[in-house]
N, C-alpha and C. Protein backbone atom coordinates (compact mmCIF):
# COMPACT_ATOMS: atom_id res chain seq x y z
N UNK A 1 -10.75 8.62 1.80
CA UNK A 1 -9.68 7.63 1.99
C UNK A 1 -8.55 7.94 1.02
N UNK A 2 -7.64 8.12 1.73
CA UNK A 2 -6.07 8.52 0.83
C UNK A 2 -5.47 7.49 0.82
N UNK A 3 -4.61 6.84 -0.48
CA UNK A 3 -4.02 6.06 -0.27
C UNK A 3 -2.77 5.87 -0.93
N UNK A 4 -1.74 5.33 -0.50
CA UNK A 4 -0.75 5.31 -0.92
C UNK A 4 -0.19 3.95 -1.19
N UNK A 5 0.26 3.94 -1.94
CA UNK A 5 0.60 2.30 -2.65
C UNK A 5 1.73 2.35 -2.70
N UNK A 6 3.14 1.43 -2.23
CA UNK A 6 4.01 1.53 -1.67
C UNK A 6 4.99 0.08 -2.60
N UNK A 7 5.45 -0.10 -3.28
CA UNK A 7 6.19 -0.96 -4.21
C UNK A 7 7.49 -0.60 -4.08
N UNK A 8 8.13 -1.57 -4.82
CA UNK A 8 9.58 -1.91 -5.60
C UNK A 8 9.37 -3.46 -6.16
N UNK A 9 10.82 -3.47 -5.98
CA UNK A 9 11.57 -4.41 -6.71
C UNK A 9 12.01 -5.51 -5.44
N UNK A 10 12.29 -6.21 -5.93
CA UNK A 10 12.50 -7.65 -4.68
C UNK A 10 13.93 -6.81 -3.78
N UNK A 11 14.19 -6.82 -2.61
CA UNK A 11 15.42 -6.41 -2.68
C UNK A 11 15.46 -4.98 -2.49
N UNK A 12 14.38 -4.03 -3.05
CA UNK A 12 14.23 -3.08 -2.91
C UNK A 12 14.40 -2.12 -1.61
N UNK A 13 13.92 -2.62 -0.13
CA UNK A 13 13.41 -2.14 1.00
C UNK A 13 12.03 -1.60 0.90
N UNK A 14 11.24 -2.30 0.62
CA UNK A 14 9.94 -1.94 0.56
C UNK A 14 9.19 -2.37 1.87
N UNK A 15 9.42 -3.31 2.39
CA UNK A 15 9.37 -3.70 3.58
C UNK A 15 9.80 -2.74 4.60
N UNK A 16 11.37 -2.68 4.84
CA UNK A 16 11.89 -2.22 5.61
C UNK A 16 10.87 -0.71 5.84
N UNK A 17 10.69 0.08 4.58
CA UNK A 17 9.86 1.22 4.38
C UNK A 17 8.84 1.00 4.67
N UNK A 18 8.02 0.02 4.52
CA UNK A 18 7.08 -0.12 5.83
C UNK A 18 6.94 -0.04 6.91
N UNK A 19 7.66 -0.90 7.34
CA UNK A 19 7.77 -0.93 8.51
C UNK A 19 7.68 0.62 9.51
N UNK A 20 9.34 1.75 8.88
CA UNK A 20 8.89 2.92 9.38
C UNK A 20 7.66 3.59 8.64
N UNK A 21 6.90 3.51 7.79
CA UNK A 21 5.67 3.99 8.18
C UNK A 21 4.81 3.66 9.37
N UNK A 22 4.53 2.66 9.41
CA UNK A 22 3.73 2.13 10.77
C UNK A 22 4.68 2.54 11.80
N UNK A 23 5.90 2.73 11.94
CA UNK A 23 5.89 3.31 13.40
C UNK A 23 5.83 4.27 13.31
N UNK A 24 5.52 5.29 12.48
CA UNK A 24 4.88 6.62 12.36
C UNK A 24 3.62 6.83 12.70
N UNK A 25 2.87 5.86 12.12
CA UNK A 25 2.00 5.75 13.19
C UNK A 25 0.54 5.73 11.91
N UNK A 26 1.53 5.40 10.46
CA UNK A 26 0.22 5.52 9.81
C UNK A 26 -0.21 3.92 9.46
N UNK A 27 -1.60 4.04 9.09
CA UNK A 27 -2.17 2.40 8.55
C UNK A 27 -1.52 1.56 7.27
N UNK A 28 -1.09 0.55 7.63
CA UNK A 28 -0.13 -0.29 6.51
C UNK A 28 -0.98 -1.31 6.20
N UNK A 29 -1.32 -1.90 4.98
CA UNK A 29 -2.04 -3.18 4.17
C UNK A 29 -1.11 -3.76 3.86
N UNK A 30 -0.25 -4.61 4.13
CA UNK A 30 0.09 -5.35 3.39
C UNK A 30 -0.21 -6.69 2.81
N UNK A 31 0.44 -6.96 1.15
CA UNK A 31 -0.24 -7.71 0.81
C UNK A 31 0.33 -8.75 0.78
N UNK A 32 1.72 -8.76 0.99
CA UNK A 32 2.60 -10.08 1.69
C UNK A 32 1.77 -10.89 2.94
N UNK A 33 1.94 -9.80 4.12
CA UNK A 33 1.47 -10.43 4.69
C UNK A 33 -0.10 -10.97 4.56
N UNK A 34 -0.79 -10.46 3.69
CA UNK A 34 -1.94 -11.12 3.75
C UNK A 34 -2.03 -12.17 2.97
N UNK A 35 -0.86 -12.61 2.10
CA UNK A 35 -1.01 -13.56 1.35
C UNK A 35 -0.04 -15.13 1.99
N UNK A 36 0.62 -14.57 3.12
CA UNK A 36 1.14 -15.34 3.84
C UNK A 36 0.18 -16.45 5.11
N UNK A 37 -0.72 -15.27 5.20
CA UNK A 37 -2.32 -16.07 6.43
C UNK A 37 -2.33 -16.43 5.90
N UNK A 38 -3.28 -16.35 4.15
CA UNK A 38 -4.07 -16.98 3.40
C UNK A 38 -3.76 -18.49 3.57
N UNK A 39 -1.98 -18.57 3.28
CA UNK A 39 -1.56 -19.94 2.75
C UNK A 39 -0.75 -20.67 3.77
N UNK A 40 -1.10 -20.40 4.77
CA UNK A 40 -0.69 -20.77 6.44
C UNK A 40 -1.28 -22.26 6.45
N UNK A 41 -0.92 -22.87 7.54
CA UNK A 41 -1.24 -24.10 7.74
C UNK A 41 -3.01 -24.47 7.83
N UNK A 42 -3.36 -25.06 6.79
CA UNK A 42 -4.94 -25.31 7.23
C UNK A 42 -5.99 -24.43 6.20
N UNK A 43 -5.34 -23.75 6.10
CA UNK A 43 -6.51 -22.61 5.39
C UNK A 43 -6.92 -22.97 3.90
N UNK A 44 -8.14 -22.33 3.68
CA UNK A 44 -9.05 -23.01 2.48
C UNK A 44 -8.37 -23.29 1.34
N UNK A 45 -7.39 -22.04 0.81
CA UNK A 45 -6.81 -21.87 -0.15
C UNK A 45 -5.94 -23.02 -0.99
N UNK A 46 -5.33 -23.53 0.79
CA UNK A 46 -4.40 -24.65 0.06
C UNK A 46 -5.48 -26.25 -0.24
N UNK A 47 -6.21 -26.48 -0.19
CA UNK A 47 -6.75 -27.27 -1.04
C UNK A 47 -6.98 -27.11 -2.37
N UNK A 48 -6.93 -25.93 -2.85
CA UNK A 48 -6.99 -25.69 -4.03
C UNK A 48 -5.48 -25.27 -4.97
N UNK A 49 -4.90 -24.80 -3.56
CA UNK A 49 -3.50 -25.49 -4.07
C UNK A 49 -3.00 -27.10 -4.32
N UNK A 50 -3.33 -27.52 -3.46
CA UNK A 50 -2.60 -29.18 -3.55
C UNK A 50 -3.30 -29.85 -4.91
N UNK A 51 -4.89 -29.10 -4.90
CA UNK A 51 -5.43 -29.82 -6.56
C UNK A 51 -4.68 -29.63 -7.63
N UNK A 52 -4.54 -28.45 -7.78
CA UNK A 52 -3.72 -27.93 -8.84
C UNK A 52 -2.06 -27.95 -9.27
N UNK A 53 -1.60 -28.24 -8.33
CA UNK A 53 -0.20 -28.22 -7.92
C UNK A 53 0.48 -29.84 -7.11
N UNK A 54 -0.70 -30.46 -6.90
CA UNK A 54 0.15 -31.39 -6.38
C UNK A 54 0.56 -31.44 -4.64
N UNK A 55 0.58 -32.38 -4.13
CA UNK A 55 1.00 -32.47 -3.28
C UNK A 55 1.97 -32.04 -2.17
N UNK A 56 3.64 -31.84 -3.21
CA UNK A 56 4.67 -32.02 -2.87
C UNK A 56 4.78 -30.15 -2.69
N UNK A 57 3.76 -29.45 -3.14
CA UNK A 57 4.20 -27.82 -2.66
C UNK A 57 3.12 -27.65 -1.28
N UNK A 58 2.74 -28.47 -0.90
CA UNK A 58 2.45 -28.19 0.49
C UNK A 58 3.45 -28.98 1.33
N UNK A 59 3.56 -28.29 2.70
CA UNK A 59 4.56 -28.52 3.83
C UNK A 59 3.85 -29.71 4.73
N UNK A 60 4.05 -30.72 5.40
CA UNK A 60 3.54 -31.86 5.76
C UNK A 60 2.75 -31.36 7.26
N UNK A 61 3.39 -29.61 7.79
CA UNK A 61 2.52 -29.02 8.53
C UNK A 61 1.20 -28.41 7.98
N UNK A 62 0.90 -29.09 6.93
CA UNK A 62 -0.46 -28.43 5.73
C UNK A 62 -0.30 -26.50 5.42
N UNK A 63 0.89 -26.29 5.22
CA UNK A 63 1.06 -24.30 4.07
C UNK A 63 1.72 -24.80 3.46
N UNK A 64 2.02 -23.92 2.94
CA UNK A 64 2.14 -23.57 1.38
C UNK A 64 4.07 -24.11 1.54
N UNK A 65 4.25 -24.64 0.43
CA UNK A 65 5.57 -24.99 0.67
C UNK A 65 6.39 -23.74 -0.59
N UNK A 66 6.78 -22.91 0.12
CA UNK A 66 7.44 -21.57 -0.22
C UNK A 66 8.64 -21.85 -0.99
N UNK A 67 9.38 -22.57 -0.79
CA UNK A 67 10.17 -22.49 -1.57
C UNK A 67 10.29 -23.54 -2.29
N UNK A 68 9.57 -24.40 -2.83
CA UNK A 68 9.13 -25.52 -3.85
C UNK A 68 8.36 -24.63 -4.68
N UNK A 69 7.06 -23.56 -4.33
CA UNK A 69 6.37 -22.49 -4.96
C UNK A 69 7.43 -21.80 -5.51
N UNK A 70 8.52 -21.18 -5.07
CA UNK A 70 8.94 -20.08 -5.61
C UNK A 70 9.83 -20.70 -6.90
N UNK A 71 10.37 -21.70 -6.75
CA UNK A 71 11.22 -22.11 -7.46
C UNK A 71 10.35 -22.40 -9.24
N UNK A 72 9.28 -22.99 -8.78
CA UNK A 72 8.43 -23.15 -9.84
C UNK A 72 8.24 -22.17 -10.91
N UNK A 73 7.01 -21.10 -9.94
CA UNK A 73 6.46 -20.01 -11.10
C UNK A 73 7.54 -19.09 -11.26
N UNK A 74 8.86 -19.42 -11.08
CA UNK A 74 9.88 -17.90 -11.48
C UNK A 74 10.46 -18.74 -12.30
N UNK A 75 9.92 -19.98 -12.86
CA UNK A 75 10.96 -20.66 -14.01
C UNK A 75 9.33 -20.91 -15.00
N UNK A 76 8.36 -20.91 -14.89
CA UNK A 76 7.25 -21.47 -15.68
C UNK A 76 6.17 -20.68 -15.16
N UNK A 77 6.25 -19.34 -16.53
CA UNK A 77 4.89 -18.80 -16.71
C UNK A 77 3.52 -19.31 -16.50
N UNK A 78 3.41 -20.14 -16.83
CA UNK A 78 2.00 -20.44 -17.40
C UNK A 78 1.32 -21.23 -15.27
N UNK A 79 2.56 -21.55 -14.13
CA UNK A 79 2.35 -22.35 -13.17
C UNK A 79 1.95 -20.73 -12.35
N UNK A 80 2.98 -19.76 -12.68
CA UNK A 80 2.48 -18.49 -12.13
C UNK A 80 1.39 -17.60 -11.94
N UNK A 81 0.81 -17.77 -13.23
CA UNK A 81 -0.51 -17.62 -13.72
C UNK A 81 -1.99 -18.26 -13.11
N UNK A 82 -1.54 -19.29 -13.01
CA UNK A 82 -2.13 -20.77 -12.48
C UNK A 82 -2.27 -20.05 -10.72
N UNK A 83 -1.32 -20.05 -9.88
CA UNK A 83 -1.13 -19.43 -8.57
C UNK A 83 -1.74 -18.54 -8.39
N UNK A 84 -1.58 -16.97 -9.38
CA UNK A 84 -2.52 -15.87 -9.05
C UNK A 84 -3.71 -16.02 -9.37
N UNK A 85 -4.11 -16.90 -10.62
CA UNK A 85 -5.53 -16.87 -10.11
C UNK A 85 -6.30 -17.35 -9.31
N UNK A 86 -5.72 -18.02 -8.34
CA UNK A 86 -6.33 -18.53 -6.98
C UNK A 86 -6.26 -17.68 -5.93
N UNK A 87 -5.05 -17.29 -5.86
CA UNK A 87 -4.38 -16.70 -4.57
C UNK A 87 -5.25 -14.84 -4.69
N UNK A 88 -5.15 -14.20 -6.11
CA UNK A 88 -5.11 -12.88 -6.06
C UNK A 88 -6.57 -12.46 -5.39
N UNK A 89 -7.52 -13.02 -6.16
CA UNK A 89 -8.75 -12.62 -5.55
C UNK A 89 -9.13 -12.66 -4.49
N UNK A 90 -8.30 -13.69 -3.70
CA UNK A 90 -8.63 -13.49 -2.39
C UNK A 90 -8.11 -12.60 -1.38
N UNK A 91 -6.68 -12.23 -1.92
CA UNK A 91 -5.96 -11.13 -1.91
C UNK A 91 -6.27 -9.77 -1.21
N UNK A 92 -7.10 -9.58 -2.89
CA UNK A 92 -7.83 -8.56 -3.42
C UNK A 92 -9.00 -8.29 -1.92
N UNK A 93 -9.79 -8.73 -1.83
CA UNK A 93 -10.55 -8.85 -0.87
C UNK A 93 -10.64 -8.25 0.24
N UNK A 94 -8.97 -9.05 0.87
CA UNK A 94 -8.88 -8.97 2.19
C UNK A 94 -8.28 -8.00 2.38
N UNK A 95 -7.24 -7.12 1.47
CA UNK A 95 -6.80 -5.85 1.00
C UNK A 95 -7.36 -5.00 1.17
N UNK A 96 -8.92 -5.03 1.02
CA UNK A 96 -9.78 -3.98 0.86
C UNK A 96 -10.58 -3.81 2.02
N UNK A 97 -10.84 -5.00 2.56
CA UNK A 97 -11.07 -4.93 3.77
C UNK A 97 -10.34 -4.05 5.06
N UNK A 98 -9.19 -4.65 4.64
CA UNK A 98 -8.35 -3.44 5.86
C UNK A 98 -8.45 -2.34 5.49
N UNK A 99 -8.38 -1.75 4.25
CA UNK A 99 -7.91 -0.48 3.92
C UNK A 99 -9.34 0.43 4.55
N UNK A 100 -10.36 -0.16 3.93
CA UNK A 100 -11.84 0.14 4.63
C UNK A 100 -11.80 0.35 6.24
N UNK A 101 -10.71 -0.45 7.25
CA UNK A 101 -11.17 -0.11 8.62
C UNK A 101 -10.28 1.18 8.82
N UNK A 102 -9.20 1.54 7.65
CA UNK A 102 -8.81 2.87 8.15
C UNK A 102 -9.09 3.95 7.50
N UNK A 103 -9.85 4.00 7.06
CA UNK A 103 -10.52 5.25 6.11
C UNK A 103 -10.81 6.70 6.48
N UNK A 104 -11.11 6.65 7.74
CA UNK A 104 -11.19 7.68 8.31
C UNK A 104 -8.90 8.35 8.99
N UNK A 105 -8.62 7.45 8.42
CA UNK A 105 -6.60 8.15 9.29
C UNK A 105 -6.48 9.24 7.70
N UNK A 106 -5.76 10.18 8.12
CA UNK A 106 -4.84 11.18 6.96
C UNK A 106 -5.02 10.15 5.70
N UNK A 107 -3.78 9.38 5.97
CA UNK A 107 -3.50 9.07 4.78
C UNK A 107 -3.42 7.27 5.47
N UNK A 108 -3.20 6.41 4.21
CA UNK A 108 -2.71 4.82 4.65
C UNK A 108 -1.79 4.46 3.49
N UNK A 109 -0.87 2.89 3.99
CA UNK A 109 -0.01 2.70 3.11
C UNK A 109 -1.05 1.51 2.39
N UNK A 110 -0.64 1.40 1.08
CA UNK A 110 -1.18 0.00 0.64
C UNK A 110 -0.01 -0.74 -0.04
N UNK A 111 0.88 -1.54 0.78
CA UNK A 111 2.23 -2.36 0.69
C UNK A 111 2.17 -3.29 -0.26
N UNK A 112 2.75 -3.60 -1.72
CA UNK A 112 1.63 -4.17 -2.94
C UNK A 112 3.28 -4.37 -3.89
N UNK A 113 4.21 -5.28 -3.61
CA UNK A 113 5.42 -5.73 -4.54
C UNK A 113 4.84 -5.77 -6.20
N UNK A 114 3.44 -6.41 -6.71
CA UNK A 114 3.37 -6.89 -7.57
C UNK A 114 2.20 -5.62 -7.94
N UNK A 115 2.68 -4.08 -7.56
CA UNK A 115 1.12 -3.25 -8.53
C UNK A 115 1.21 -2.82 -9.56
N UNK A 116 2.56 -3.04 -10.54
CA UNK A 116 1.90 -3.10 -11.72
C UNK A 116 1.56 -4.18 -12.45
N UNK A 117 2.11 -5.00 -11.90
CA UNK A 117 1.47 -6.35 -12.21
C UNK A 117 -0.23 -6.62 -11.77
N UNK A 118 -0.65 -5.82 -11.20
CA UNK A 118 -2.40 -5.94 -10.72
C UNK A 118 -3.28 -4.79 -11.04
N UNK A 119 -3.44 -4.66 -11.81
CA UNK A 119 -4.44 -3.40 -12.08
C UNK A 119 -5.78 -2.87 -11.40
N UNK A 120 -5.76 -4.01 -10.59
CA UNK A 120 -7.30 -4.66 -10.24
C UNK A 120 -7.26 -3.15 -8.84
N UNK A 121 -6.12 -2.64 -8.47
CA UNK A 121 -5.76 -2.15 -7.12
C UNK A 121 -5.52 -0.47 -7.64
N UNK A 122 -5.63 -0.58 -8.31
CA UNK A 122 -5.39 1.16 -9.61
C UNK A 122 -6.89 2.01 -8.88
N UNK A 123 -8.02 1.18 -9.07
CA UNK A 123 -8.81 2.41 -8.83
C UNK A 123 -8.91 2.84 -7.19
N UNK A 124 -8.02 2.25 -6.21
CA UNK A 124 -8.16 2.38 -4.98
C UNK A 124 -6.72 3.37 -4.26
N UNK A 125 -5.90 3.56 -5.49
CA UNK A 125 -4.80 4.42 -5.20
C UNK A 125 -4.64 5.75 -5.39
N UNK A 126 -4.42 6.39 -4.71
CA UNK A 126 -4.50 7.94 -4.81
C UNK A 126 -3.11 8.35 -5.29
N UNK A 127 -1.88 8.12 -4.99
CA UNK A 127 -0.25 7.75 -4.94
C UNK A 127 0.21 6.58 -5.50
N UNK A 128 1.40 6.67 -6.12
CA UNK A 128 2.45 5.74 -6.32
C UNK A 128 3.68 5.92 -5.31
N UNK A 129 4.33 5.34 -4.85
CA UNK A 129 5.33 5.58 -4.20
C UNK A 129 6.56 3.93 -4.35
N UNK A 130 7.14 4.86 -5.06
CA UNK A 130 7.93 2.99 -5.32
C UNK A 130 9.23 3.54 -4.71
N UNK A 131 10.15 2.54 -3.94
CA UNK A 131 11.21 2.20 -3.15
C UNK A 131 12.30 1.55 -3.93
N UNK A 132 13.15 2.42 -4.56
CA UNK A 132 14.28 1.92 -5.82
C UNK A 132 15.70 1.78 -5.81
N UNK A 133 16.25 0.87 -6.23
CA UNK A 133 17.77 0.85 -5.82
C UNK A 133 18.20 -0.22 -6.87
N UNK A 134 19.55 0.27 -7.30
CA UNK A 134 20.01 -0.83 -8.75
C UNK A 134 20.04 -2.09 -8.11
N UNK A 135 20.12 -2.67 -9.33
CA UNK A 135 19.82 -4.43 -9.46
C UNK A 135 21.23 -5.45 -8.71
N UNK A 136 22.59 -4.45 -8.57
CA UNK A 136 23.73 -4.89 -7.37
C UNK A 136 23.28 -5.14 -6.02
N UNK A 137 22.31 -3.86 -5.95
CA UNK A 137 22.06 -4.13 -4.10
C UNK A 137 20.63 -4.79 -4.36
N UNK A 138 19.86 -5.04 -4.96
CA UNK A 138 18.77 -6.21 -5.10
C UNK A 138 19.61 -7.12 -4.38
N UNK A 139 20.27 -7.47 -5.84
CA UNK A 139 20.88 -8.69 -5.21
C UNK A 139 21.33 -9.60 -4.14
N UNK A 140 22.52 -8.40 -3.41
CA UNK A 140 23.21 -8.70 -2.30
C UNK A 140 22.41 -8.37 -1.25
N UNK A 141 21.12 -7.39 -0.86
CA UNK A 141 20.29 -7.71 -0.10
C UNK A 141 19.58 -9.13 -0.06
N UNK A 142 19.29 -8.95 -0.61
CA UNK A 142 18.64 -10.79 -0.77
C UNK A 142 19.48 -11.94 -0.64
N UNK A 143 20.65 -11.94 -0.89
CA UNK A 143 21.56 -13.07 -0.86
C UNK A 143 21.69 -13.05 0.70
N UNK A 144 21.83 -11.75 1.45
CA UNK A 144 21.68 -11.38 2.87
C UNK A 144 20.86 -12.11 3.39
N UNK A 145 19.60 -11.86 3.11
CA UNK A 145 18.41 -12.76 3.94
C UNK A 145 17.75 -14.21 3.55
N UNK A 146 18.17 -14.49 2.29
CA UNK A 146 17.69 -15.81 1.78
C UNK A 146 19.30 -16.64 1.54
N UNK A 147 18.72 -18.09 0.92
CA UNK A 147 19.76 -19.02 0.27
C UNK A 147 19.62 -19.12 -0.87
N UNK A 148 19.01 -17.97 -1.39
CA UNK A 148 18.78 -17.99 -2.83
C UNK A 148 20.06 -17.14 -3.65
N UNK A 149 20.44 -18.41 -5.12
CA UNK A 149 21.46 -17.76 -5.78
C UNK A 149 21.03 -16.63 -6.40
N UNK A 150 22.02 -16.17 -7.50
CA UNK A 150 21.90 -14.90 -8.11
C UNK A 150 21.43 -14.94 -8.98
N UNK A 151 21.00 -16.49 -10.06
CA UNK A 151 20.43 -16.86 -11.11
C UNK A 151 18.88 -16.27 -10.54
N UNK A 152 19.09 -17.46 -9.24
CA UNK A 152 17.47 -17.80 -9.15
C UNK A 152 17.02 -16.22 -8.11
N UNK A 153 17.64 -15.01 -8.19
CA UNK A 153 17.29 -13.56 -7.51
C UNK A 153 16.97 -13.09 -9.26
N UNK A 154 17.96 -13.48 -10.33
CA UNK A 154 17.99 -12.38 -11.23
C UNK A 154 16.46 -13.06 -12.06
N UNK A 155 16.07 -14.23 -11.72
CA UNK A 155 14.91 -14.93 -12.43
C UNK A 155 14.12 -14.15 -12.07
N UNK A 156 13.48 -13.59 -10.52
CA UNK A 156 12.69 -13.23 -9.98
C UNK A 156 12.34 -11.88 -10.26
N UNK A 157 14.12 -10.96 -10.41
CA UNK A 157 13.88 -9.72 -11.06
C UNK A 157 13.22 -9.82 -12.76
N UNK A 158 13.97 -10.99 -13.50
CA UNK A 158 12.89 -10.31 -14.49
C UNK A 158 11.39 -10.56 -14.90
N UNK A 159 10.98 -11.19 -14.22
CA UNK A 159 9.63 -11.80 -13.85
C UNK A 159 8.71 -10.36 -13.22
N UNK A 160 9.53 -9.37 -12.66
CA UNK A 160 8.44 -8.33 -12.36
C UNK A 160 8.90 -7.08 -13.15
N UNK A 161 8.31 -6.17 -13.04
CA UNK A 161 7.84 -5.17 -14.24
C UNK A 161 9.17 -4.42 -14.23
N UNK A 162 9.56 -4.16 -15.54
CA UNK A 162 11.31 -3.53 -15.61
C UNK A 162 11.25 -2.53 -14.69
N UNK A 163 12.74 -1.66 -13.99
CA UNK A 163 12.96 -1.01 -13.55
C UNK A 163 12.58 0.43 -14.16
N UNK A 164 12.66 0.28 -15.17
CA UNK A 164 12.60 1.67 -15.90
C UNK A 164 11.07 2.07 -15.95
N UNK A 165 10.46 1.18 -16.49
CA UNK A 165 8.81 1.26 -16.01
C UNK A 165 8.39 1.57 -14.78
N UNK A 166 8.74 1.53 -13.71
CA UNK A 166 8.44 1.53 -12.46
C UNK A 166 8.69 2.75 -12.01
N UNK A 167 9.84 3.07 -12.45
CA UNK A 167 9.93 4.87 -12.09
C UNK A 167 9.25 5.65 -13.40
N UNK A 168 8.80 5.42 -14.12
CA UNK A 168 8.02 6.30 -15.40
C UNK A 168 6.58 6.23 -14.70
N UNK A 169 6.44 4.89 -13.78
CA UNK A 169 4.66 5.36 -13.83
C UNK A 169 4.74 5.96 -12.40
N UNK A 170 5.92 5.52 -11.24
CA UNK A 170 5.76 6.11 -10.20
C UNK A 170 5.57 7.82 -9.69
N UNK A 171 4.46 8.31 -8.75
CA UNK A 171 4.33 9.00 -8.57
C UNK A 171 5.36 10.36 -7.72
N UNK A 172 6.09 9.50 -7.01
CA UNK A 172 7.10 9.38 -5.56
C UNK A 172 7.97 8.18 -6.15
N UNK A 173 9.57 9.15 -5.83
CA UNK A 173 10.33 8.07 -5.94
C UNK A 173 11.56 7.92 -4.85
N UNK A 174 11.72 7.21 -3.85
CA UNK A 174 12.83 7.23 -2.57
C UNK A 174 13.81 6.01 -3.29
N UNK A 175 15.17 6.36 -3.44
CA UNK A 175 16.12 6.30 -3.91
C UNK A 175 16.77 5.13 -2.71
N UNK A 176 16.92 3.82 -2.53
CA UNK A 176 17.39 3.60 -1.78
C UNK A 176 18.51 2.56 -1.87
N UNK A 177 19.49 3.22 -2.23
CA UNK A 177 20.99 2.26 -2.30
C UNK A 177 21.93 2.60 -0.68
N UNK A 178 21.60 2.94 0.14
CA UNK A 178 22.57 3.19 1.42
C UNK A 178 21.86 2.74 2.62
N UNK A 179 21.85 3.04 3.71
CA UNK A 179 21.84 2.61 4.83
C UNK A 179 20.08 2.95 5.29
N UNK A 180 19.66 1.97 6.62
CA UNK A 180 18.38 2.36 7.01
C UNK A 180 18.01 3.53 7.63
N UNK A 181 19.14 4.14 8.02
CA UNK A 181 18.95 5.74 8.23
C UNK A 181 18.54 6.52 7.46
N UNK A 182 19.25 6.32 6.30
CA UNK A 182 19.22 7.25 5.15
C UNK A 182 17.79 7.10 5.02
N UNK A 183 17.24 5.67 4.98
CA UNK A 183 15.85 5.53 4.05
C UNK A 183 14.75 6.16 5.14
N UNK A 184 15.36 6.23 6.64
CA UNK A 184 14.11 6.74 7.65
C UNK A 184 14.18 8.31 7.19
N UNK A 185 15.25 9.09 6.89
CA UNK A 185 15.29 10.15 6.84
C UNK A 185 14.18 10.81 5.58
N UNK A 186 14.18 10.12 4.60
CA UNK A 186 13.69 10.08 3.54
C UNK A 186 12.21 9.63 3.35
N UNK A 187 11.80 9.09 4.11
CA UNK A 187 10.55 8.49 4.70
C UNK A 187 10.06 10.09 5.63
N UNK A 188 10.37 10.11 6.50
CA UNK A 188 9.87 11.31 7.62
C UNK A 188 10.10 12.45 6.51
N UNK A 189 10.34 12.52 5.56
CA UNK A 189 10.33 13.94 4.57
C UNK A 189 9.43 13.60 3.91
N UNK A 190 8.72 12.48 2.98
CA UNK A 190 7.83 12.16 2.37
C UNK A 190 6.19 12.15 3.03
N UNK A 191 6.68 11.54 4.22
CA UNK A 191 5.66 11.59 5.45
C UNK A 191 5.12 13.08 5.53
N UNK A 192 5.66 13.95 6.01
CA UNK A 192 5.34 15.16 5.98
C UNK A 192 4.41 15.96 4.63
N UNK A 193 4.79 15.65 3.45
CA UNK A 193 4.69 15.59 2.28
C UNK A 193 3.24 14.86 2.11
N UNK A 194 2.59 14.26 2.68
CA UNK A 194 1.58 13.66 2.25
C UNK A 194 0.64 13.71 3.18
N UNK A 195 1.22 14.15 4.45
CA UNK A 195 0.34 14.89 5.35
C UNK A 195 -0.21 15.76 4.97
N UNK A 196 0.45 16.76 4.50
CA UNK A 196 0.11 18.25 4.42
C UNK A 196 -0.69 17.64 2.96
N UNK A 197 -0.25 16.94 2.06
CA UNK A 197 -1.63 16.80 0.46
C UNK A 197 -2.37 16.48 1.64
N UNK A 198 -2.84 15.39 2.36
CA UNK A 198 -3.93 15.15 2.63
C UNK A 198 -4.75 16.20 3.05
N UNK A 199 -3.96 16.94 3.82
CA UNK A 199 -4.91 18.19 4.68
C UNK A 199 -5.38 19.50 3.52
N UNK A 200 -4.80 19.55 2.31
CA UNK A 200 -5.15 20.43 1.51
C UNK A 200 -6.39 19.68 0.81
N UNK A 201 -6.09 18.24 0.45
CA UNK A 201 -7.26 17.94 -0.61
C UNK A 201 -8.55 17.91 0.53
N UNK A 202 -8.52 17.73 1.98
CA UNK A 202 -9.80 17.61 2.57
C UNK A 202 -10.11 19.46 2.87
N UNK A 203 -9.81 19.67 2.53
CA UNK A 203 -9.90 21.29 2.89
C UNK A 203 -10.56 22.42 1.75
N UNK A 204 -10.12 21.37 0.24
CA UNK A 204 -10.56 22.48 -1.13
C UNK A 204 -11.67 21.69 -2.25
């Protein structure tokens, strides 16, 4: 099982870079989306949210009330803390689970915003591959898709692991300040690139 662990920065296109992996046609984990089921309407988790947290961060459709959550742990450490240790392990889990049904493909992505923030996911990575672009187009990407200001974008940036760290531990680094072309082009060159490791390391 090859794996590739696939990060940035909020804002980054780490997503978007997902996305063309899977239509390439390789296996994607992500851990957004798995942390988005988790805390969907109904599910176990949020009872142990509403204990801990109160009422008012669940949605009256019973999930997770997202942006009452976000506003919180990107202003108060200690509520953030509080969140992952509920949320991660289960995470963790279901993470591994998928990655396990594709074990037998070349290679897979493991889609993971917060891996240096999780160590717990280190011994299951073969690759780093982080998705990077200055803290201007963070920004204004995100101001793009959310109603979130620039305070409450620049809170969020420094809440995850500096920029400069992220390319010192990254293995692979795709540069992405321009257009979604650029980043497919750059993707289908990396792609290739990790094809061919895979086929050498099963071979020697």
């Amino acid at each position: 099982m090859f794996v590739i662990a696939l990060t940035g920065g909020i804002g980054s296109g780490k997503s978007t870079a997902a996305t063309i992996f899977a239509e390439l046609g390789v296996p994607v984990t992500d851990v957004d989306a798995i942390s988005h089921q988790l805390t969907a309407a109904n599910q176990p988790l949020l009872k142990d949210i509403k204990t801990n947290f109160g009422g008012d961060f669940i949605t009256p459709e019973g999930a997770l009330n997202r942006a009452a959550m976000r506003q919180l742990v990107f202003s108060d450490a200690a509520a953030r803390a509080k969140l992952n240790a509920i949320l991660h392990p289960e995470i963790y889990d279901a993470a591994l689970k998928q990655l396990q049904q594709h074990a037998s493909a070349p290679y897979q992505i493991l889609a993971i915003p917060l891996l240096f923030e999780s160590p717990r996911y280190a011994p299951h990575v073969n690759r780093i591959l982080l998705i990077d672009c200055d803290e201007k187009t963070q920004i204004e990407r995100v101001k793009q898709r959310s109603q979130l200001s620039t305070s409450e974008i620049k809170k969020i940036i420094r809440a995850q692991t500096p920029r400069k760290t992220q390319l010192l531990l990254a293995h692979d680094v795709i540069e992405n300040n321009e257009n979604v072309e650029k980043l497919r082009e750059k993707i289908l060159e990396i792609h290739q690139k990790y094809l061919n490791t895979c086929v050498v390391s099963k071979t020697t």
